[in-house]
C-alpha atoms as a PDB file:
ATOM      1  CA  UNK A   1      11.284  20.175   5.623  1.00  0.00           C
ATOM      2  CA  UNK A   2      11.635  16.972   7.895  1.00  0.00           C
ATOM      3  CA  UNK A   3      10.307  19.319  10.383  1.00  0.00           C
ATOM      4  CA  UNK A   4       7.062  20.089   8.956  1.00  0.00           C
ATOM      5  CA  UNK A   5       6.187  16.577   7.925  1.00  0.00           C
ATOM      6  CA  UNK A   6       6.552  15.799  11.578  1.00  0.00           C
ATOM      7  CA  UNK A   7       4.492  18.466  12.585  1.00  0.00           C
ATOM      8  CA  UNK A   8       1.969  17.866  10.106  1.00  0.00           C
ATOM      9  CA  UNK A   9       1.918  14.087  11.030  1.00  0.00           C
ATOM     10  CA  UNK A  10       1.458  14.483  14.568  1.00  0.00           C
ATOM     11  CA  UNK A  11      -1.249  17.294  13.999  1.00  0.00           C
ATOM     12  CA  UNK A  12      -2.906  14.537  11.213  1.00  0.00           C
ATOM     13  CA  UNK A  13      -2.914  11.923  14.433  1.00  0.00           C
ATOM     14  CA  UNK A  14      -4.917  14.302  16.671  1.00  0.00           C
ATOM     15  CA  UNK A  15      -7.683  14.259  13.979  1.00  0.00           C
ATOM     16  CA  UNK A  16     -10.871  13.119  14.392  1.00  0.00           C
ATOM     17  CA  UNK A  17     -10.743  10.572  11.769  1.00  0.00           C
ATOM     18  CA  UNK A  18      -6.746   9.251  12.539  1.00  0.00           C
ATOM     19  CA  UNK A  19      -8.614   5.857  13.840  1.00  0.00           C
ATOM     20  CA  UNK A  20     -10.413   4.700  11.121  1.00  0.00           C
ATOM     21  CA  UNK A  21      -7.319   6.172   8.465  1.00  0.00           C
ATOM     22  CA  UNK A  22      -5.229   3.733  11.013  1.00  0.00           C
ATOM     23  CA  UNK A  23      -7.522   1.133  10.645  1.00  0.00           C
ATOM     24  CA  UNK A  24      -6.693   1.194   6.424  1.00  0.00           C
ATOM     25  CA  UNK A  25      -3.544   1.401   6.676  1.00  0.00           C
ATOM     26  CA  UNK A  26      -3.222  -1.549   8.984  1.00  0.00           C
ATOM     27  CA  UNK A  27      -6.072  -3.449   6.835  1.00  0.00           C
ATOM     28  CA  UNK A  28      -4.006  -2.808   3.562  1.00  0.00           C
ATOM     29  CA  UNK A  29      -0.822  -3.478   4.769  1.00  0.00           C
ATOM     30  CA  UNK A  30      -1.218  -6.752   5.662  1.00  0.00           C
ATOM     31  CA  UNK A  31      -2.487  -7.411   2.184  1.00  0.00           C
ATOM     32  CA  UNK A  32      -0.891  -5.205  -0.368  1.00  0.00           C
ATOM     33  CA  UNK A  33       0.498  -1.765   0.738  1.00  0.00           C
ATOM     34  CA  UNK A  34       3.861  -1.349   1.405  1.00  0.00           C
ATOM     35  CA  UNK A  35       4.524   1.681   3.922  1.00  0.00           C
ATOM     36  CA  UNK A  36       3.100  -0.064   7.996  1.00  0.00           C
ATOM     37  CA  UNK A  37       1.331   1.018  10.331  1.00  0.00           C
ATOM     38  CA  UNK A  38       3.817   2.096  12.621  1.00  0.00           C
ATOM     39  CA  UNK A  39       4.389   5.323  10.307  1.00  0.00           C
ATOM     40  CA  UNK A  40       1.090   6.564  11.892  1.00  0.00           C
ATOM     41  CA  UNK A  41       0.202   4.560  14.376  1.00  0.00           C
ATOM     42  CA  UNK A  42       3.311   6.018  16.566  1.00  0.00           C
ATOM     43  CA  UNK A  43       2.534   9.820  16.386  1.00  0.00           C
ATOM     44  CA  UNK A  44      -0.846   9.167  17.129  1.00  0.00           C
ATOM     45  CA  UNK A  45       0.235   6.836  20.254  1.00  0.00           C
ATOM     46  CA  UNK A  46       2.491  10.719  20.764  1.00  0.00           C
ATOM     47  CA  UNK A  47      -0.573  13.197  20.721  1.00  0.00           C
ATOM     48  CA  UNK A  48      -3.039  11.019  22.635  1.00  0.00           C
ATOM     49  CA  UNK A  49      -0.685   8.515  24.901  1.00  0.00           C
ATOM     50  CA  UNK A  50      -4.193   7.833  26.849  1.00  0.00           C
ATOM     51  CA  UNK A  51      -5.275   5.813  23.839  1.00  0.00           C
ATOM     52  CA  UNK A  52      -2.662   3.874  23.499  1.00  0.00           C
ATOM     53  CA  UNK A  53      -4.175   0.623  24.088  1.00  0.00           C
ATOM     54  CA  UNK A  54      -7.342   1.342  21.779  1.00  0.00           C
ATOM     55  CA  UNK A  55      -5.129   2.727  18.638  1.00  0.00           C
ATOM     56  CA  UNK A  56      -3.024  -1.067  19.024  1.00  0.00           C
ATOM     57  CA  UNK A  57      -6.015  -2.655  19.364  1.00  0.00           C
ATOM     58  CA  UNK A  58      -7.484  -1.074  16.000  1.00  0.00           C
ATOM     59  CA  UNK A  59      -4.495  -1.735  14.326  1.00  0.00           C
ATOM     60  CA  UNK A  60      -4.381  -5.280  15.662  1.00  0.00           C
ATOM     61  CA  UNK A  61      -7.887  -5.984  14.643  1.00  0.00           C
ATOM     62  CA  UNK A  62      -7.812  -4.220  11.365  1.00  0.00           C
ATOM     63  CA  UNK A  63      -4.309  -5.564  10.318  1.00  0.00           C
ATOM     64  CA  UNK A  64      -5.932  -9.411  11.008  1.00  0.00           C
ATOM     65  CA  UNK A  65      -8.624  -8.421   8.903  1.00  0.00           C
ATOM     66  CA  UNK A  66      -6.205  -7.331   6.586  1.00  0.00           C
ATOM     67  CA  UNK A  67      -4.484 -10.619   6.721  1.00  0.00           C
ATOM     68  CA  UNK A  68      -7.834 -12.585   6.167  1.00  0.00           C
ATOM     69  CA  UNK A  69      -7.730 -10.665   2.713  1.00  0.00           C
ATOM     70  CA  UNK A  70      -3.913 -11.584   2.036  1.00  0.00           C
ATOM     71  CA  UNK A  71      -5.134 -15.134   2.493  1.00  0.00           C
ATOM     72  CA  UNK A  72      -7.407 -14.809   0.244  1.00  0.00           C
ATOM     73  CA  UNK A  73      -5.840 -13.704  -2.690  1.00  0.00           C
ATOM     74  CA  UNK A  74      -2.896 -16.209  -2.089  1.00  0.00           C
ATOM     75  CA  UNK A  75      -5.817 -19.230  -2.443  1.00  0.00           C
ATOM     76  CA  UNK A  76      -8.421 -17.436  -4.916  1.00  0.00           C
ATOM     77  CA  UNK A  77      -6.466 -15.207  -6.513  1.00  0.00           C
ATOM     78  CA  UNK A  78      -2.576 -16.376  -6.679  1.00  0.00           C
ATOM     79  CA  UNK A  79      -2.207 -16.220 -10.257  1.00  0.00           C
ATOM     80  CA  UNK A  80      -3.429 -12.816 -11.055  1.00  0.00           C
ATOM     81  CA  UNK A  81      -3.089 -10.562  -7.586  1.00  0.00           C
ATOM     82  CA  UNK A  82      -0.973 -13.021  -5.547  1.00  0.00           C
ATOM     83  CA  UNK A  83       1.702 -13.612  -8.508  1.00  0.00           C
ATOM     84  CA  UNK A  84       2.063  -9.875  -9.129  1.00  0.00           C
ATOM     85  CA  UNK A  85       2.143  -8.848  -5.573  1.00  0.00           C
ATOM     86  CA  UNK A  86       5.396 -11.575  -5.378  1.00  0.00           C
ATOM     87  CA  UNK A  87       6.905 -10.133  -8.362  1.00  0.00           C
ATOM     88  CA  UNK A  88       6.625  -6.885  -6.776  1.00  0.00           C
ATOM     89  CA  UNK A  89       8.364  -7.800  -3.682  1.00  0.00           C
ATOM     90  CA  UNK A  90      11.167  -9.794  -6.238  1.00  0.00           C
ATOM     91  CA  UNK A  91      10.090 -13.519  -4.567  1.00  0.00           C
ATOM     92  CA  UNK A  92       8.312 -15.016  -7.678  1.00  0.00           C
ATOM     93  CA  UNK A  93      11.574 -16.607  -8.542  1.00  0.00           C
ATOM     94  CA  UNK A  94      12.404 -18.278  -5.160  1.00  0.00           C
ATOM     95  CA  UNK A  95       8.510 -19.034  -4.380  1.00  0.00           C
ATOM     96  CA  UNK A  96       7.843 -22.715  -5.668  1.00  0.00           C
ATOM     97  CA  UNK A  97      10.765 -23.826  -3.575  1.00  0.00           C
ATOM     98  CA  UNK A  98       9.441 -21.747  -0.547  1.00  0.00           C
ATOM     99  CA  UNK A  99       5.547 -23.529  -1.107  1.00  0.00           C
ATOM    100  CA  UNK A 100       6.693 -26.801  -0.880  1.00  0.00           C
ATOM    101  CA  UNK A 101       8.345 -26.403   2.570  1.00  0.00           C
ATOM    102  CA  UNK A 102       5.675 -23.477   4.111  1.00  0.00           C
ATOM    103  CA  UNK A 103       3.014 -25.909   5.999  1.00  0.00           C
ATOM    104  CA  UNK A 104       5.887 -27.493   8.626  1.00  0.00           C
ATOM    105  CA  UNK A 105       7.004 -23.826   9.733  1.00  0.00           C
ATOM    106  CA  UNK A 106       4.341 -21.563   8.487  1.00  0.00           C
ATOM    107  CA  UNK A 107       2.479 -21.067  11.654  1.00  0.00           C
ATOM    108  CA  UNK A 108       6.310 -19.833  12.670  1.00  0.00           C
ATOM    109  CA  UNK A 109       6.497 -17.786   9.765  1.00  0.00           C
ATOM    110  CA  UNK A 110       3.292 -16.482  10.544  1.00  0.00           C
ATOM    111  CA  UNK A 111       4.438 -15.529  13.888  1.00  0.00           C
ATOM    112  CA  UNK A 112       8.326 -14.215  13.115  1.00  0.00           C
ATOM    113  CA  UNK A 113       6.600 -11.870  10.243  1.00  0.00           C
ATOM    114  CA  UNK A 114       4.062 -10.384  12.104  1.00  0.00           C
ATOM    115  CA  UNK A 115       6.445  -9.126  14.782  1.00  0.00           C
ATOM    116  CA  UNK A 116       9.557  -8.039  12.434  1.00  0.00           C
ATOM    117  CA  UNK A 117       9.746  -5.439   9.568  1.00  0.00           C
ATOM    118  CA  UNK A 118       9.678  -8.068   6.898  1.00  0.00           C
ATOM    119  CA  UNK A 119       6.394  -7.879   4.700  1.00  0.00           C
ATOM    120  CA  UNK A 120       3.327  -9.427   6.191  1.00  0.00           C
ATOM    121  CA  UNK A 121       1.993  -9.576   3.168  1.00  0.00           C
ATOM    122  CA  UNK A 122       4.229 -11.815   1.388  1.00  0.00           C
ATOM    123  CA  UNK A 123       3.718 -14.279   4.177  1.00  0.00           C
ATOM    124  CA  UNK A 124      -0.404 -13.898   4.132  1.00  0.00           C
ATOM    125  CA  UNK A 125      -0.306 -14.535   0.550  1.00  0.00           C
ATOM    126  CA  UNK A 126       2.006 -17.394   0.798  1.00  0.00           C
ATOM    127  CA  UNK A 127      -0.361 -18.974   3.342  1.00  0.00           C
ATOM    128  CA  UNK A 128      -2.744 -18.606   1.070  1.00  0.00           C
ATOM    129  CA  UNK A 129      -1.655 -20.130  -1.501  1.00  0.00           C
ATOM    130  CA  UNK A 130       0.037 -22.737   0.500  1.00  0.00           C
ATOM    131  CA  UNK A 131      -2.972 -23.614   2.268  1.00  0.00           C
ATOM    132  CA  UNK A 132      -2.260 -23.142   5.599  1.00  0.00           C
ATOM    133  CA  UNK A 133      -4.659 -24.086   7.990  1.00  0.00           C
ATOM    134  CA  UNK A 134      -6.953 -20.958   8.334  1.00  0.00           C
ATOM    135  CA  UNK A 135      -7.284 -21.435  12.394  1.00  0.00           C
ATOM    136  CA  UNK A 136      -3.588 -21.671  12.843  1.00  0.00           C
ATOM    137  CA  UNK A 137      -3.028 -19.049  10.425  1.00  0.00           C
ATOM    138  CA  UNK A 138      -5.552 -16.863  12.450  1.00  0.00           C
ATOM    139  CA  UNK A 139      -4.202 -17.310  15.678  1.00  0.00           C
ATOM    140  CA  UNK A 140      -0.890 -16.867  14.886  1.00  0.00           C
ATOM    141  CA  UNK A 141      -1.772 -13.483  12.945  1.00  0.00           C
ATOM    142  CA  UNK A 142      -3.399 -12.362  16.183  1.00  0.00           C
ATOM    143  CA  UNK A 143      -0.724 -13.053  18.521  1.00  0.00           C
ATOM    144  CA  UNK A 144       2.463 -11.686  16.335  1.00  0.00           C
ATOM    145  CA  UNK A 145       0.486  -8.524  15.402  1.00  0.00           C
ATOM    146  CA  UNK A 146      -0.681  -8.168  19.275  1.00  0.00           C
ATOM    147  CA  UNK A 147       2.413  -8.790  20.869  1.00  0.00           C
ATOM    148  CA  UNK A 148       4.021  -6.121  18.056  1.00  0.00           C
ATOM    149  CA  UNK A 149       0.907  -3.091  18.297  1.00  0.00           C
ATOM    150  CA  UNK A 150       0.559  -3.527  21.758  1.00  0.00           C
ATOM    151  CA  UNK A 151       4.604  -3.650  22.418  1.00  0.00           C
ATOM    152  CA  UNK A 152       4.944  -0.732  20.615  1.00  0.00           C
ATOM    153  CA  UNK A 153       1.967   1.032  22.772  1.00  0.00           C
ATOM    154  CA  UNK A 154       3.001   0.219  25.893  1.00  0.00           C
ATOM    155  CA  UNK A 155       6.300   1.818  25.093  1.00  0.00           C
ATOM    156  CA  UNK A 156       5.221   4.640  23.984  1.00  0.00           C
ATOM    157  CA  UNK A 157       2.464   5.445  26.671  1.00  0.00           C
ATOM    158  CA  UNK A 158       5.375   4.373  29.307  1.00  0.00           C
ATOM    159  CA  UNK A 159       7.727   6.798  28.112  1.00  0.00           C
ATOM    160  CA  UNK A 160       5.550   9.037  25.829  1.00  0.00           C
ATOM    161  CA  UNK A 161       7.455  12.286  26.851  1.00  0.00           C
ATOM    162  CA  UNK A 162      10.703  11.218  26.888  1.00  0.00           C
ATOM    163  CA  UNK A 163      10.055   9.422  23.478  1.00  0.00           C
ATOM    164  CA  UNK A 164       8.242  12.678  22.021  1.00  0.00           C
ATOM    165  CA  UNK A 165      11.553  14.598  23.416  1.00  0.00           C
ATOM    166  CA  UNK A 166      13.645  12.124  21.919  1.00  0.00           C
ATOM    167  CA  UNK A 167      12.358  11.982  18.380  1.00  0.00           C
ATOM    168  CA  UNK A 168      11.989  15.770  18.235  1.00  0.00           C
ATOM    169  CA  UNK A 169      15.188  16.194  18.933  1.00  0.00           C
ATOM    170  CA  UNK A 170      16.762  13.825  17.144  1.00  0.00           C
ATOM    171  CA  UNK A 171      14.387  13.500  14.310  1.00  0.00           C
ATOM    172  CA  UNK A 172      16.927  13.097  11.554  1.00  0.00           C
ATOM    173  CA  UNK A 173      18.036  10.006  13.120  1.00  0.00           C
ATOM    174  CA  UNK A 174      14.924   8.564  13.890  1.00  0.00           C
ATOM    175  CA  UNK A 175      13.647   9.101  10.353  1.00  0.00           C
ATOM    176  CA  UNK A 176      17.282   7.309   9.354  1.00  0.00           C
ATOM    177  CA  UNK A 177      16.922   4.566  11.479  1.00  0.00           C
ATOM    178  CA  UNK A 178      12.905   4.281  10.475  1.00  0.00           C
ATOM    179  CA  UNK A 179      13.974   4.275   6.686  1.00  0.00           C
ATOM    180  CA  UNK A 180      16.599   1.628   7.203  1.00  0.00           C
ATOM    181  CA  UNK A 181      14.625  -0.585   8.981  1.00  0.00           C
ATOM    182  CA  UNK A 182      11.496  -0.237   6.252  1.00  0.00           C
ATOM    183  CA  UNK A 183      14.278  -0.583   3.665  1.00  0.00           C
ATOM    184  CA  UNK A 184      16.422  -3.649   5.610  1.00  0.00           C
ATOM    185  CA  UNK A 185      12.729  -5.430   5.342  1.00  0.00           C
ATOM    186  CA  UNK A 186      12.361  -5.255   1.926  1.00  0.00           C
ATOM    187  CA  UNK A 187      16.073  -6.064   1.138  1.00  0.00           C
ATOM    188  CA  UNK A 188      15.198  -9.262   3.426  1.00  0.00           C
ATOM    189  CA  UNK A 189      11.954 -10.203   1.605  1.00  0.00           C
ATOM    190  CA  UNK A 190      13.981  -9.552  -1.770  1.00  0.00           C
ATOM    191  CA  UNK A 191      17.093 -11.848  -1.068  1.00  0.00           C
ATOM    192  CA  UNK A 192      16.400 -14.130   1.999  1.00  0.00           C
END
């Protein structure tokens, strides 16, 4: 069964419209969706290595955007969207705390987030609500979700092959060790 998801995935990255479906994904998970990018961002790196550099720079661009809308609802819309998106991710608790202490290290947070598995979104709401400077918030969105898409591209187009080999396979593991790093980021937004 594993199998045939994987197939079906990397056949779904070949399409003609995998770009733009990358591009919402990327959009809504810096805002409110919960699975990343990477999920289909990677087999699509797979079928068409040469595009490497365009498919990170869609999800880049479109994850930024994303985070522009994450901001948003943290300042305009904190107490309906923003509050339930927290409770979601169990932080609603632990948040007031968090606010007061955001704007000396959130352009770090900003950074450290958009590189690691942890939700994005928790920290583009927070900066939100916080009030985070919006240029600082912007540049450091661009350069942690950069220096993460493109990382991951130039990886993958490096060693494409060997990586397709490798996850084929192996592909039990690698859908292990995906699951438990989604997973170890949630447990992380949930009790850190």
């Amino acid at each position: 069964m594993l199998r045939r998801i994987y197939d079906m995935t990397i056949s779904l990255a070949a399409h003609r419209h995998a770009l733009p479906a990358l591009g919402a994904v990327s959009f809504a998970e810096s805002s409110v969706f919960p699975i990343p990018p990477d999920a289909l961002m990677i087999p699509m790196i797979l079928a068409r290595p040469r595009r490497a550099w365009l498919i990170a720079l869609v999800c880049t661009l479109a994850s930024v955007a994303g985070a522009l809308l994450g901001y948003w609802i943290g300042a305009a819309l904190f107490e309906t969207v923003g509050q339930w998106v927290l409770d979601l991710y169990g932080k609603a608790e632990k948040f007031e705390e968090f606010r007061l202490r955001y704007n000396d290290w959130g352009a770090w947070a900003v950074l450290i987030a958009g590189v690691t598995p942890f939700p994005f979104k928790v920290i583009t709401i927070a900066s939100g609500v916080t009030g985070l400077s919006l240029p600082i918030f912007i540049l450091s969105s661009i350069i942690a979700r950069a220096a993460r898409f493109f990382l991951v591209a130039a990886i993958l187009r490096r060693f494409g092959d060997p990586a397709r080999d490798f996850i084929e396979r192996r592909l039990g593991l690698v859908f292990t060790l995906f699951c438990a790093m989604l997973f170890a980021g949630f447990y992380a937004t949930r009790y850190l």
